[in-house]
PDB file of N, CA and C in Angstrom:
ATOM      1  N   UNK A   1       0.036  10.405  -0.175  1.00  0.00           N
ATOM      2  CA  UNK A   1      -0.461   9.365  -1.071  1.00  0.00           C
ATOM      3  C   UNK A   1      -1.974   9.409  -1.063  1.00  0.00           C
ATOM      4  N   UNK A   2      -2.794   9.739  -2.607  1.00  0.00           N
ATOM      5  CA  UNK A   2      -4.220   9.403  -2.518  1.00  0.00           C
ATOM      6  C   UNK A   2      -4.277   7.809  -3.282  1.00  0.00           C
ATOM      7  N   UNK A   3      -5.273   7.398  -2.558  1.00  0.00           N
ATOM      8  CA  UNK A   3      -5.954   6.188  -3.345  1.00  0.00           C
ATOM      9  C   UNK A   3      -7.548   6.378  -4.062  1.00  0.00           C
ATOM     10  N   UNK A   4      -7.486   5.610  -4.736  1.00  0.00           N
ATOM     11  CA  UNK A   4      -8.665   5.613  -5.483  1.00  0.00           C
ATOM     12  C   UNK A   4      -9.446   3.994  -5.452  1.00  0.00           C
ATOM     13  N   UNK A   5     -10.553   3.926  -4.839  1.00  0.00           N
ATOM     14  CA  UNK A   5     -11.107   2.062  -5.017  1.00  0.00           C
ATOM     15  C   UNK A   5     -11.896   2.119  -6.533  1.00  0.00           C
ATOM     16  N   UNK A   6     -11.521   1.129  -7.288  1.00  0.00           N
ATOM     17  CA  UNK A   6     -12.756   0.770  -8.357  1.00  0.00           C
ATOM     18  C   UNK A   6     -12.629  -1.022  -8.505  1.00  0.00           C
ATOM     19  N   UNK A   7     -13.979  -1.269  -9.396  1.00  0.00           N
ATOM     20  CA  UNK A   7     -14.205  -3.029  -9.707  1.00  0.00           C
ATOM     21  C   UNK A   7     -12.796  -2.879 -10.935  1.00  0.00           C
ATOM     22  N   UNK A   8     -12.267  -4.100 -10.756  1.00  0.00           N
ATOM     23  CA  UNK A   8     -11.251  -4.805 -11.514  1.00  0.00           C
ATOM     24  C   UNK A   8     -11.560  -4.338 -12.663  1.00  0.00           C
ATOM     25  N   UNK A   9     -12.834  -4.329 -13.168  1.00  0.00           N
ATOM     26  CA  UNK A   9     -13.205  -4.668 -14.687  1.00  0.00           C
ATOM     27  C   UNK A   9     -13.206  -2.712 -15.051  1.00  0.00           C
ATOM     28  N   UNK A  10     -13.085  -2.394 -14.467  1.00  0.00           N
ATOM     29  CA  UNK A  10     -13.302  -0.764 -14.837  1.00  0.00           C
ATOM     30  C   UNK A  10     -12.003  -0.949 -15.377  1.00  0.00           C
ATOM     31  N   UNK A  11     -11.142  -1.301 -14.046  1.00  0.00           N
ATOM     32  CA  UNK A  11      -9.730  -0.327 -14.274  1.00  0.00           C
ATOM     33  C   UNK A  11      -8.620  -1.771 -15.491  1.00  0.00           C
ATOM     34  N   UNK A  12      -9.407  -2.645 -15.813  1.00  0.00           N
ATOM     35  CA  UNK A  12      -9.227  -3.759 -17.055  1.00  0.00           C
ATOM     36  C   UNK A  12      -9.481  -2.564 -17.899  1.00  0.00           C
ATOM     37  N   UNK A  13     -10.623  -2.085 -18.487  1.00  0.00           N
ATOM     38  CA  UNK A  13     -11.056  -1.408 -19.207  1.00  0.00           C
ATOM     39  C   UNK A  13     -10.564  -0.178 -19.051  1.00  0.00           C
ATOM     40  N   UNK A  14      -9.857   0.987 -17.910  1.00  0.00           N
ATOM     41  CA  UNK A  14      -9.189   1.844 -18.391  1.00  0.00           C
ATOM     42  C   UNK A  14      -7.658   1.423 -19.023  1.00  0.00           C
ATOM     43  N   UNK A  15      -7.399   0.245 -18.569  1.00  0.00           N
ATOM     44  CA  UNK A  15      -5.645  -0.032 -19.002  1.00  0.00           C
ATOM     45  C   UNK A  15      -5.943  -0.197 -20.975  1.00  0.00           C
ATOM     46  N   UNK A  16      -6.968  -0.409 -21.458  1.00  0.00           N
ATOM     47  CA  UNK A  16      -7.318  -0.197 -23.052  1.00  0.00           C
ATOM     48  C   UNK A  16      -7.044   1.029 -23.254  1.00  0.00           C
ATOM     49  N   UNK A  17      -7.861   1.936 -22.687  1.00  0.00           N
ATOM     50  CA  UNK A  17      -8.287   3.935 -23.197  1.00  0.00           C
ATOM     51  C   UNK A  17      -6.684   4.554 -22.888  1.00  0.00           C
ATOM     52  N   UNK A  18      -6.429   3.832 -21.914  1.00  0.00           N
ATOM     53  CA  UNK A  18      -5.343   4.856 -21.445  1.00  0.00           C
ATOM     54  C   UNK A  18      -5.685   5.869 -20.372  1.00  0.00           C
ATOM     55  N   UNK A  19      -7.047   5.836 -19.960  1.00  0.00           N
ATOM     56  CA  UNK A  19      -7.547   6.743 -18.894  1.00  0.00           C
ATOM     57  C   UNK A  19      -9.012   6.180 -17.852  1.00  0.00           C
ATOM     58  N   UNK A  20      -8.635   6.232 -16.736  1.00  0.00           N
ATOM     59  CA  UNK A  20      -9.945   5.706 -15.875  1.00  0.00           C
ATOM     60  C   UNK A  20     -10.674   6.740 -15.538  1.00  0.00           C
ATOM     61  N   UNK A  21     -12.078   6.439 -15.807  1.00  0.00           N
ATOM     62  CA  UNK A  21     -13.503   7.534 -15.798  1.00  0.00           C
ATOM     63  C   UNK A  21     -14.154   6.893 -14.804  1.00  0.00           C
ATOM     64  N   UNK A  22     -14.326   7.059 -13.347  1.00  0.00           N
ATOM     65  CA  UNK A  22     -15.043   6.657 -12.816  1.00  0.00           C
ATOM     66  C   UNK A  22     -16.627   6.734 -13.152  1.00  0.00           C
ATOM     67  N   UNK A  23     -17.837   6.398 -12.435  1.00  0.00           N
ATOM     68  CA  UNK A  23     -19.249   6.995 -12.961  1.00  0.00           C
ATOM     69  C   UNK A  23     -19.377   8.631 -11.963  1.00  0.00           C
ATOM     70  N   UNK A  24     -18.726   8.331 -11.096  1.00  0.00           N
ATOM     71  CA  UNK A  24     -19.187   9.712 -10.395  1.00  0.00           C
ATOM     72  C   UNK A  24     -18.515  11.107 -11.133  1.00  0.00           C
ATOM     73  N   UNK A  25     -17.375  11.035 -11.633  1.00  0.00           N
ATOM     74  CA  UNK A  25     -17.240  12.167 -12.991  1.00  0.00           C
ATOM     75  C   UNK A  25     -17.919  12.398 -13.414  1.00  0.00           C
ATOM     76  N   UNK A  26     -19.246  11.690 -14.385  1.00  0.00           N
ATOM     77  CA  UNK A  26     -19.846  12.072 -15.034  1.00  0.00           C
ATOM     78  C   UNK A  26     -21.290  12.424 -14.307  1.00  0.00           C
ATOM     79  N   UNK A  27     -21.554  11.723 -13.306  1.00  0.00           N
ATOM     80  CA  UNK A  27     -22.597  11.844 -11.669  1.00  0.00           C
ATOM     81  C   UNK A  27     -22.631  13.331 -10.850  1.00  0.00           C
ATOM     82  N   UNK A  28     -21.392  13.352 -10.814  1.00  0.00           N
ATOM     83  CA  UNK A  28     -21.107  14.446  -9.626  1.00  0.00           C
ATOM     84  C   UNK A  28     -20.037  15.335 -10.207  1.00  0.00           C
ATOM     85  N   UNK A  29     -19.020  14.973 -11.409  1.00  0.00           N
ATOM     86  CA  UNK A  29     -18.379  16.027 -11.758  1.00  0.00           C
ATOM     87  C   UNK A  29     -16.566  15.760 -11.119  1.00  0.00           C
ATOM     88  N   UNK A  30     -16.598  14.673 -10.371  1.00  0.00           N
ATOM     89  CA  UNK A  30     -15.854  14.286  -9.626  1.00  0.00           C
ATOM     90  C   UNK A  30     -15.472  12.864  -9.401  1.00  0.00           C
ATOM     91  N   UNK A  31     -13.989  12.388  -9.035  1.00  0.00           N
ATOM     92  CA  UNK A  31     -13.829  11.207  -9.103  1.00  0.00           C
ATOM     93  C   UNK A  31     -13.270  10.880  -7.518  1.00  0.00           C
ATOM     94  N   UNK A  32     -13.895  10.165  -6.897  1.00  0.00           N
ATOM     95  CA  UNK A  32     -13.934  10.472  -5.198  1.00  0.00           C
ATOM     96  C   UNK A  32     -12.193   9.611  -4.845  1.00  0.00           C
ATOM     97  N   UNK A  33     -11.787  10.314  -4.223  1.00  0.00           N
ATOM     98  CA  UNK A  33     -10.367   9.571  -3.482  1.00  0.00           C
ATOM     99  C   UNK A  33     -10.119   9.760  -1.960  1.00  0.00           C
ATOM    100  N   UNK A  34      -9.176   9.166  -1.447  1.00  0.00           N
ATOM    101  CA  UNK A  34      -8.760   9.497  -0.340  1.00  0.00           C
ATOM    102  C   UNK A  34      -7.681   8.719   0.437  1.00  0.00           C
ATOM    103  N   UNK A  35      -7.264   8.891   1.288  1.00  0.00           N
ATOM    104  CA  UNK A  35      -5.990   9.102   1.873  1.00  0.00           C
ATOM    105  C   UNK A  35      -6.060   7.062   2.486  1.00  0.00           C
ATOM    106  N   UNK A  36      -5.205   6.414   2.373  1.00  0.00           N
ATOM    107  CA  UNK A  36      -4.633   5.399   3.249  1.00  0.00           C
ATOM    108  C   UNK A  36      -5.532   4.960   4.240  1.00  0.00           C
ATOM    109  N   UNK A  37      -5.266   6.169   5.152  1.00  0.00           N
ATOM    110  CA  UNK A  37      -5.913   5.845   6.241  1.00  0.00           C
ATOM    111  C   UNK A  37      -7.862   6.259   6.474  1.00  0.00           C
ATOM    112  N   UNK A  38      -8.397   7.022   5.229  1.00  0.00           N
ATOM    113  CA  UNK A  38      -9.685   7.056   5.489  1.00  0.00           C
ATOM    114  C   UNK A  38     -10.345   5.908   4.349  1.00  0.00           C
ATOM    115  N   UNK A  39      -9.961   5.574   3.417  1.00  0.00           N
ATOM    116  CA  UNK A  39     -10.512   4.790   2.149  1.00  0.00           C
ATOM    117  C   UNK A  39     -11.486   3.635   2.264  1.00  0.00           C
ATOM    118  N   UNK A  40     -11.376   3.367   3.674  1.00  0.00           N
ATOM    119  CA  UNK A  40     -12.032   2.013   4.005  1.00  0.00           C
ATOM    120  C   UNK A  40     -13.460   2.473   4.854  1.00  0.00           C
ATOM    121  N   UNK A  41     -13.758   3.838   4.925  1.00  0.00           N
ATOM    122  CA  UNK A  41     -14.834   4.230   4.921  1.00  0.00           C
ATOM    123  C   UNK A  41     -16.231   4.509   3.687  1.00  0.00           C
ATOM    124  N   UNK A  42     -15.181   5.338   3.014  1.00  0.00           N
ATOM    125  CA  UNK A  42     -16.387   4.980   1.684  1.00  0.00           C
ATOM    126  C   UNK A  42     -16.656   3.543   1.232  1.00  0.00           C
ATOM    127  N   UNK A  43     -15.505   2.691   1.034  1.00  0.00           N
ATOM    128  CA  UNK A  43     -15.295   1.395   0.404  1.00  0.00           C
ATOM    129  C   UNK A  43     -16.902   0.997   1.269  1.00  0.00           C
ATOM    130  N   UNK A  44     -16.738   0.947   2.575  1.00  0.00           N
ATOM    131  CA  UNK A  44     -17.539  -0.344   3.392  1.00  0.00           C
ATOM    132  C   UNK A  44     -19.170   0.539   2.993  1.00  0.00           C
ATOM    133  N   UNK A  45     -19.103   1.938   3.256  1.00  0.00           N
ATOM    134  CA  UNK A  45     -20.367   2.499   2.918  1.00  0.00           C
ATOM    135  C   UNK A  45     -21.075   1.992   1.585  1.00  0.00           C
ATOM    136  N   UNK A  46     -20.287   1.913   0.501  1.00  0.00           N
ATOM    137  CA  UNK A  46     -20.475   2.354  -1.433  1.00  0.00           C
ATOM    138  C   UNK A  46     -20.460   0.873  -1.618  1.00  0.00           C
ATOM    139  N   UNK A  47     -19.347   0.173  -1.399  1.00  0.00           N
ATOM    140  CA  UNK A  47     -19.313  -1.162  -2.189  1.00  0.00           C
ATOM    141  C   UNK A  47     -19.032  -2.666  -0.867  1.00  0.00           C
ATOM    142  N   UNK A  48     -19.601  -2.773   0.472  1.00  0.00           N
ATOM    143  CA  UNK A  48     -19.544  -3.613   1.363  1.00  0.00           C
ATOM    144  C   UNK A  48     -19.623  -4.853   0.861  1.00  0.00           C
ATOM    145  N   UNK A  49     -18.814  -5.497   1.113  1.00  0.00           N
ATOM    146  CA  UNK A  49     -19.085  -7.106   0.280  1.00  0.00           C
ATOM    147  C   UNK A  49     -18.581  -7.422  -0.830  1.00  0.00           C
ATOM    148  N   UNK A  50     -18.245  -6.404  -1.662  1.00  0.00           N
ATOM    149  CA  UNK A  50     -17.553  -6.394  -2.992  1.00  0.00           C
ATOM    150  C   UNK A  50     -16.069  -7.352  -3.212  1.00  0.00           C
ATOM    151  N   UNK A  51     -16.186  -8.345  -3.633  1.00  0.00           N
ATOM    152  CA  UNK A  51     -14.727  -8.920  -4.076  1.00  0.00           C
ATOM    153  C   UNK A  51     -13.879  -8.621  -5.027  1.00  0.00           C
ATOM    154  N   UNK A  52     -14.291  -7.631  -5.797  1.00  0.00           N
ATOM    155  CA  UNK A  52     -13.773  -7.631  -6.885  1.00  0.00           C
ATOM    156  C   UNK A  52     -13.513  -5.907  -6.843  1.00  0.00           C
ATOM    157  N   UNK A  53     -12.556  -5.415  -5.728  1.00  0.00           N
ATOM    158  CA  UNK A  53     -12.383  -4.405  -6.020  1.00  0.00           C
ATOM    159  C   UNK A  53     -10.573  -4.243  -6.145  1.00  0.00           C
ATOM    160  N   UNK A  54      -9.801  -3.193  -6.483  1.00  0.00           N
ATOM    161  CA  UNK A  54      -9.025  -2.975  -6.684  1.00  0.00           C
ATOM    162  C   UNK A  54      -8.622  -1.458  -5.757  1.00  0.00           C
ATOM    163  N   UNK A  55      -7.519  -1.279  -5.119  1.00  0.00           N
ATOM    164  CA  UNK A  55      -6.599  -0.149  -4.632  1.00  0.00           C
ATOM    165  C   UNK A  55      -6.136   0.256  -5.891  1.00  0.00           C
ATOM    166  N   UNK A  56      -6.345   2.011  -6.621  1.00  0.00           N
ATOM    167  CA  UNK A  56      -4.918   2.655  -6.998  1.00  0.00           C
ATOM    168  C   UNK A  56      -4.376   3.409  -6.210  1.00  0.00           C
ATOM    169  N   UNK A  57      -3.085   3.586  -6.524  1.00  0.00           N
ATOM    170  CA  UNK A  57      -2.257   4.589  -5.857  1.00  0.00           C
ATOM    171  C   UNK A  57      -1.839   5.213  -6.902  1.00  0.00           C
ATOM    172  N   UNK A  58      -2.657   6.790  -6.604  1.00  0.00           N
ATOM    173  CA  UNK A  58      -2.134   7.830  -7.155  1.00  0.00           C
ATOM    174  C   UNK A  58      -0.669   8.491  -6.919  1.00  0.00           C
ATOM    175  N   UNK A  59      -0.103   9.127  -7.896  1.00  0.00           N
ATOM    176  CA  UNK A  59       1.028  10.282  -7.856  1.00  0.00           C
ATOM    177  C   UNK A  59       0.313  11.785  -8.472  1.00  0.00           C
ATOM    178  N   UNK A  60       0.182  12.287  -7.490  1.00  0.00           N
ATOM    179  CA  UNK A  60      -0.603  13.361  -7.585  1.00  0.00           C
ATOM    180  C   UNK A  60       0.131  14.200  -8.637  1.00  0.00           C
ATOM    181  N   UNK A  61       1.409  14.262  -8.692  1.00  0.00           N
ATOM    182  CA  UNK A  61       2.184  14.960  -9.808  1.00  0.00           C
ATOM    183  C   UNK A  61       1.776  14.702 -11.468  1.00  0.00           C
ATOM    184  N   UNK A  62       1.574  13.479 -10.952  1.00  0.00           N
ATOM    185  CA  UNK A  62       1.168  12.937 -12.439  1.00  0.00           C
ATOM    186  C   UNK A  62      -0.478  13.287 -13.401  1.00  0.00           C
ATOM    187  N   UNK A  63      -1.603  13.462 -11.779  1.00  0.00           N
ATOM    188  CA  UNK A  63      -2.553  13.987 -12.015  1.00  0.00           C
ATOM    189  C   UNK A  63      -2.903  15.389 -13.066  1.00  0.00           C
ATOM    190  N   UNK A  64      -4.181  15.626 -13.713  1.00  0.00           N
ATOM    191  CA  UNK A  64      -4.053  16.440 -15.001  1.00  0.00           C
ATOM    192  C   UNK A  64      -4.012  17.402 -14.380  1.00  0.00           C
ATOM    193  N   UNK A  65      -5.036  17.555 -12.907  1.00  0.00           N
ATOM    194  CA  UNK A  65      -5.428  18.731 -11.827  1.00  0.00           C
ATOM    195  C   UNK A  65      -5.042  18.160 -10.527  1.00  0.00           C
ATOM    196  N   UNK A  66      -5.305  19.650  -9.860  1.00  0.00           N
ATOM    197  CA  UNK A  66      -4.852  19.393  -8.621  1.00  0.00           C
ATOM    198  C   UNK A  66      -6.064  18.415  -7.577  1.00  0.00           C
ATOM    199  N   UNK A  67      -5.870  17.854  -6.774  1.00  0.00           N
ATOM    200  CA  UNK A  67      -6.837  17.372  -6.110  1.00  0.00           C
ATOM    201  C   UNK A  67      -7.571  18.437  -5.368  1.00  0.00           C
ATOM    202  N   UNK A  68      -9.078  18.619  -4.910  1.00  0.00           N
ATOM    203  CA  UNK A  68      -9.634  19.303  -4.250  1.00  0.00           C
ATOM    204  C   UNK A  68      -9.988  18.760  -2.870  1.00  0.00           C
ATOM    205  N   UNK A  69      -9.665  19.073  -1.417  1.00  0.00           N
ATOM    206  CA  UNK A  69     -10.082  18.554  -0.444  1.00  0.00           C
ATOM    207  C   UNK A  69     -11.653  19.359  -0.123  1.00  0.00           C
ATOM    208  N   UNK A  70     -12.380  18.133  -0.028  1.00  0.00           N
ATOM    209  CA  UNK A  70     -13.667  18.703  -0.031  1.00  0.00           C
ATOM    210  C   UNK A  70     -14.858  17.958   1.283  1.00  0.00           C
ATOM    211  N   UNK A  71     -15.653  18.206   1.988  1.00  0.00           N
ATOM    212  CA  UNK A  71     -16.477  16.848   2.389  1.00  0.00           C
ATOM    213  C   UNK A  71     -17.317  16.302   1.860  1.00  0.00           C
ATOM    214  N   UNK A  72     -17.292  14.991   2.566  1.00  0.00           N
ATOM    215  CA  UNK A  72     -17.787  14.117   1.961  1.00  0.00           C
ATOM    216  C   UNK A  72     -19.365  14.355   1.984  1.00  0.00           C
ATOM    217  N   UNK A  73     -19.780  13.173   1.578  1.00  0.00           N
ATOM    218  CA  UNK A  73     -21.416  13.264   1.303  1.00  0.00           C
ATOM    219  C   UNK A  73     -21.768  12.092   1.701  1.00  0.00           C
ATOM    220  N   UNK A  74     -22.190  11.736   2.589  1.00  0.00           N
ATOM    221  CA  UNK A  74     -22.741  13.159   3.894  1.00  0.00           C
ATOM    222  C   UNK A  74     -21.721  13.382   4.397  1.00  0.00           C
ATOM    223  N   UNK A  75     -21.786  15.069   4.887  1.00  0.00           N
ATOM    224  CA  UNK A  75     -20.044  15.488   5.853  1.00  0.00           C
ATOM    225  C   UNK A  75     -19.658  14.177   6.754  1.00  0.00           C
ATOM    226  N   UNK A  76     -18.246  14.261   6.755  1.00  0.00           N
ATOM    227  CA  UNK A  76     -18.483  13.337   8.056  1.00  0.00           C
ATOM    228  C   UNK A  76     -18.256  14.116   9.128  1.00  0.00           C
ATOM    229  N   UNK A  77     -18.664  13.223  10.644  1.00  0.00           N
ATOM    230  CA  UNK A  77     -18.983  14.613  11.976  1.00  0.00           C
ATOM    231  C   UNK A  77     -18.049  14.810  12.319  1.00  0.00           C
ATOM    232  N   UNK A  78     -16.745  14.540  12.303  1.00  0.00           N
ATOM    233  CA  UNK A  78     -15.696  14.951  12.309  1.00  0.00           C
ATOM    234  C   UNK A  78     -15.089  16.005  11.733  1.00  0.00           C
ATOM    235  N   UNK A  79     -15.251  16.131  10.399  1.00  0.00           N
ATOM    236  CA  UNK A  79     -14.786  17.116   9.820  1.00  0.00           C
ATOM    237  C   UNK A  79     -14.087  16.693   8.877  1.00  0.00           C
ATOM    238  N   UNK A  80     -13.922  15.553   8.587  1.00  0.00           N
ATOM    239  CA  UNK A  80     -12.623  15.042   7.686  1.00  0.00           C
ATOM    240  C   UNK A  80     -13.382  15.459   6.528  1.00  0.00           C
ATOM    241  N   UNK A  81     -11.661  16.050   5.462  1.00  0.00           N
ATOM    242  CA  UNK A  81     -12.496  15.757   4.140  1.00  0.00           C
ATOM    243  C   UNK A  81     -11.730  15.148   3.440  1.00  0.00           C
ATOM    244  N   UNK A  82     -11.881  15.166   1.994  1.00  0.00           N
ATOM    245  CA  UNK A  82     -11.710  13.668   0.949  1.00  0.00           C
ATOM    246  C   UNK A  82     -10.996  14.642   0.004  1.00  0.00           C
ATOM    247  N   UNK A  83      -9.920  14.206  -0.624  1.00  0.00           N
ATOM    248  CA  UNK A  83      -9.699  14.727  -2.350  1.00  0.00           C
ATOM    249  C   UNK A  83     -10.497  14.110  -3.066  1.00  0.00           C
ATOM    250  N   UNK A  84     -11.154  14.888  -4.129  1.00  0.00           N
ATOM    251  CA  UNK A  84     -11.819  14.848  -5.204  1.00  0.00           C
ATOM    252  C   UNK A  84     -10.893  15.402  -6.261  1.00  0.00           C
ATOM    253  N   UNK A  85     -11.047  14.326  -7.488  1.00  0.00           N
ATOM    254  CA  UNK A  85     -10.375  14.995  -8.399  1.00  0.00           C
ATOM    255  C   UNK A  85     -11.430  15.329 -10.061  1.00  0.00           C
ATOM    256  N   UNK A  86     -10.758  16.430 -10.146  1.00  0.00           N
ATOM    257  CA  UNK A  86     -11.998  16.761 -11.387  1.00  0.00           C
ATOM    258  C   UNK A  86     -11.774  16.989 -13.018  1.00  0.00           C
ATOM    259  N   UNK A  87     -11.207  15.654 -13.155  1.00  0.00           N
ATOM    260  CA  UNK A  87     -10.703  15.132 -14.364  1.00  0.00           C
ATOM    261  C   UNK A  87     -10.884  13.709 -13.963  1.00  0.00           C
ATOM    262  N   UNK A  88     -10.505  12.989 -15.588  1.00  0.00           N
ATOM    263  CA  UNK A  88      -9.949  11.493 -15.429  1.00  0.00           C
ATOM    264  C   UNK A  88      -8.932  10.844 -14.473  1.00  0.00           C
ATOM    265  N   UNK A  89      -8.356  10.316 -14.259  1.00  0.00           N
ATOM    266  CA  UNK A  89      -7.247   9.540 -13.736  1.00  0.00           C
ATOM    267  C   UNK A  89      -5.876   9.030 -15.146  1.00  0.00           C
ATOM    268  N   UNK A  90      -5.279   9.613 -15.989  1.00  0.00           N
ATOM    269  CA  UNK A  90      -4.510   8.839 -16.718  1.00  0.00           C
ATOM    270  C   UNK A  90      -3.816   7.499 -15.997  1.00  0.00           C
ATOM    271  N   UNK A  91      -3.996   6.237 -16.711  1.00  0.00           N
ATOM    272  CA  UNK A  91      -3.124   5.496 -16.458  1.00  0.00           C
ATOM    273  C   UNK A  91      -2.178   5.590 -15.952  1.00  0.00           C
ATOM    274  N   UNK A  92      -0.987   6.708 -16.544  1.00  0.00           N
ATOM    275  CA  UNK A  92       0.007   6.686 -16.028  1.00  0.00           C
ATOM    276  C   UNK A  92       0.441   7.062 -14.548  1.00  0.00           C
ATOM    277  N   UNK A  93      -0.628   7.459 -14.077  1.00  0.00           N
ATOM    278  CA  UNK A  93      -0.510   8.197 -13.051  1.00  0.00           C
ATOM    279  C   UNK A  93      -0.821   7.221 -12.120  1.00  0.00           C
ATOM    280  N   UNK A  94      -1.044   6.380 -12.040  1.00  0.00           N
ATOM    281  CA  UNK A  94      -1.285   4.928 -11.163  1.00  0.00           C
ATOM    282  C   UNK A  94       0.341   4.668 -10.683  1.00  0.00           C
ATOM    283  N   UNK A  95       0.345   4.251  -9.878  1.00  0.00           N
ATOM    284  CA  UNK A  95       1.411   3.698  -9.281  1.00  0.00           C
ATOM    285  C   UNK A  95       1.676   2.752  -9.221  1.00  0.00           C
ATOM    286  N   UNK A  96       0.230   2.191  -8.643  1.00  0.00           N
ATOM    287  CA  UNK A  96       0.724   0.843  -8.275  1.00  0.00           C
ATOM    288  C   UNK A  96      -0.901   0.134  -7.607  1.00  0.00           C
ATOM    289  N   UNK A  97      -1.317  -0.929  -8.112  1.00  0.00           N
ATOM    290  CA  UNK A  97      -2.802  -1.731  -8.056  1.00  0.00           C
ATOM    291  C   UNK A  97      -2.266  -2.377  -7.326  1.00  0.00           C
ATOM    292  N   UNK A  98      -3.560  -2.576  -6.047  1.00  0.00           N
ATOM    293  CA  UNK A  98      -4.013  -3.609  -5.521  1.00  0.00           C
ATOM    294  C   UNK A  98      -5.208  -3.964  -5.370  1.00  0.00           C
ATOM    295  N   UNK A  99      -4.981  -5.543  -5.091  1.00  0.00           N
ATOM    296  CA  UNK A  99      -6.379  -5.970  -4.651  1.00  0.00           C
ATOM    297  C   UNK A  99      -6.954  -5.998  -3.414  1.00  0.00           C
ATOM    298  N   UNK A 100      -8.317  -5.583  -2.937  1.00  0.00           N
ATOM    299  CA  UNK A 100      -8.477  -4.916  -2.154  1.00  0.00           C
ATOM    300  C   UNK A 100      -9.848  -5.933  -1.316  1.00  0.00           C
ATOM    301  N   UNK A 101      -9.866  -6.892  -0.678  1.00  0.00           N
ATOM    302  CA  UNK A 101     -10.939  -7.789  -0.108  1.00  0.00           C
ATOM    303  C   UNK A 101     -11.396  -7.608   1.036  1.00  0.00           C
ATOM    304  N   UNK A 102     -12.820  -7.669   0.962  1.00  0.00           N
ATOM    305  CA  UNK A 102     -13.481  -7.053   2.330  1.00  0.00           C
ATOM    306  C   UNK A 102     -13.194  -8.308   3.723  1.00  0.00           C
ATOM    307  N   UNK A 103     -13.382  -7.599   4.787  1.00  0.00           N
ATOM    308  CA  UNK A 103     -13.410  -8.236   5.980  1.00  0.00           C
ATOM    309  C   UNK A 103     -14.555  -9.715   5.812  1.00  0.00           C
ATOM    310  N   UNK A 104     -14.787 -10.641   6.831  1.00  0.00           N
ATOM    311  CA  UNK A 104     -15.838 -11.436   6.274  1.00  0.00           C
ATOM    312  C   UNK A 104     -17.131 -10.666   7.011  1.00  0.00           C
ATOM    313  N   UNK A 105     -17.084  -9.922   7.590  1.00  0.00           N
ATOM    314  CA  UNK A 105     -18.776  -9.281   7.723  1.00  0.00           C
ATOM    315  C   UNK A 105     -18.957  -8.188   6.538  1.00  0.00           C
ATOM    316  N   UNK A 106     -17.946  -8.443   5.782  1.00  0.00           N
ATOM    317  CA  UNK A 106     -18.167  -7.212   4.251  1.00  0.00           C
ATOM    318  C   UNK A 106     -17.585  -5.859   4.124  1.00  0.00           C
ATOM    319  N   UNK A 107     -17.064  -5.297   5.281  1.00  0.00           N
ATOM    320  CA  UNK A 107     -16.407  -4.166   5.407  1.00  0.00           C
ATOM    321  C   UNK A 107     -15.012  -3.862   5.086  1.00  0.00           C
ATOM    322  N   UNK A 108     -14.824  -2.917   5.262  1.00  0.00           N
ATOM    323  CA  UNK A 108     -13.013  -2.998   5.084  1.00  0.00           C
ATOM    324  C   UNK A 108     -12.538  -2.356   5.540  1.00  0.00           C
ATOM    325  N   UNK A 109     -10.967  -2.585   6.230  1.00  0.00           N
ATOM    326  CA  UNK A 109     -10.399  -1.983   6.962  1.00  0.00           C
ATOM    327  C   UNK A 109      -9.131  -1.314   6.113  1.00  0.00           C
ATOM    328  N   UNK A 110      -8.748  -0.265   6.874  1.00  0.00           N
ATOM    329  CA  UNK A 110      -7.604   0.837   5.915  1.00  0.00           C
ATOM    330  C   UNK A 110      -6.443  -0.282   5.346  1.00  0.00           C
ATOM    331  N   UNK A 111      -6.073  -0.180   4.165  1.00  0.00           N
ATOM    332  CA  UNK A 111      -4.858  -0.789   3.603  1.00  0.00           C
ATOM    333  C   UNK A 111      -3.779  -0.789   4.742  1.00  0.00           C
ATOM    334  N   UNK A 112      -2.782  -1.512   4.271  1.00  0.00           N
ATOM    335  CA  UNK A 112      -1.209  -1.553   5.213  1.00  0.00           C
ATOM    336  C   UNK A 112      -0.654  -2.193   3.869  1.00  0.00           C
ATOM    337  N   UNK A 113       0.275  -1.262   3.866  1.00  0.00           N
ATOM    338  CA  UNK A 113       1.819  -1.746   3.234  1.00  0.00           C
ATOM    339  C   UNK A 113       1.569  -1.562   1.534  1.00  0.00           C
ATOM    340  N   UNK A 114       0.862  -0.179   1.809  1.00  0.00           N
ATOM    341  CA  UNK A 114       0.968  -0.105   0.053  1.00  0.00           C
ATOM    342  C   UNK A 114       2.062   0.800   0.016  1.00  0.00           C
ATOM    343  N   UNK A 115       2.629   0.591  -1.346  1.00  0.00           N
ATOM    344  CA  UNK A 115       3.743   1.154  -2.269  1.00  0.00           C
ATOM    345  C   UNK A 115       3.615   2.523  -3.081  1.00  0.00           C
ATOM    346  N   UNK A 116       3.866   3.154  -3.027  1.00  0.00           N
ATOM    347  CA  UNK A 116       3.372   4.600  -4.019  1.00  0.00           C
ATOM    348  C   UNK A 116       4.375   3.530  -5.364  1.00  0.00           C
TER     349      UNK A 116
END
């Protein structure tokens, strides 16, 4: 299972097009994702404090391309890396939204009990 975080109002506005464009597609060429258990690292880095974000859950089958595992930016020292995907996101390929609220010092910790 990949997830993807964006603000409510994006993914309001992809359920119109029929397709979610993050800004880093058009930034970097790429739309940043990652796994369950790492997601709450970029989240707390990129958007800390944010209330208004949303969980997707991808079906990678459904994706236009394949995901690329790549590192992150900056590597992390571990070694972990991230799927990047290098297309849109179609709607359909969502699974399943959630809402996604930071800790009260603003951070966030990995999801539990999402649904593909």
């Amino acid at each position: 299972m990949i997830l993807h975080f964006c603000p409510r109002a994006d993914w309001e506005a992809a359920l119109e097009t029929g397709t979610y464009r993050a800004e880093s597609l058009e930034k970097q060429g790429f739309i940043h994702c990652s796994t369950p258990q790492q997601v709450h690292i970029p989240a707390t880095f990129l958007a800390r404090g944010r209330t208004d974000l949303l969980l997707l859950v991808l079906d990678e089958a459904l994706l236009p391309v394949p995901v690329v595992w790549e590192d992150g930016d900056p590597p992390d020292p571990g070694g972990m890396q991230f799927p990047h995907l290098y297309a849109p996101i179609p709607v359909a390929a969502v699974t399943s939204v959630h809402e996604w609220l930071p800790e009260p010092d603003g951070s966030f910790e990995p999801p539990t009990h999402l649904e593909a």
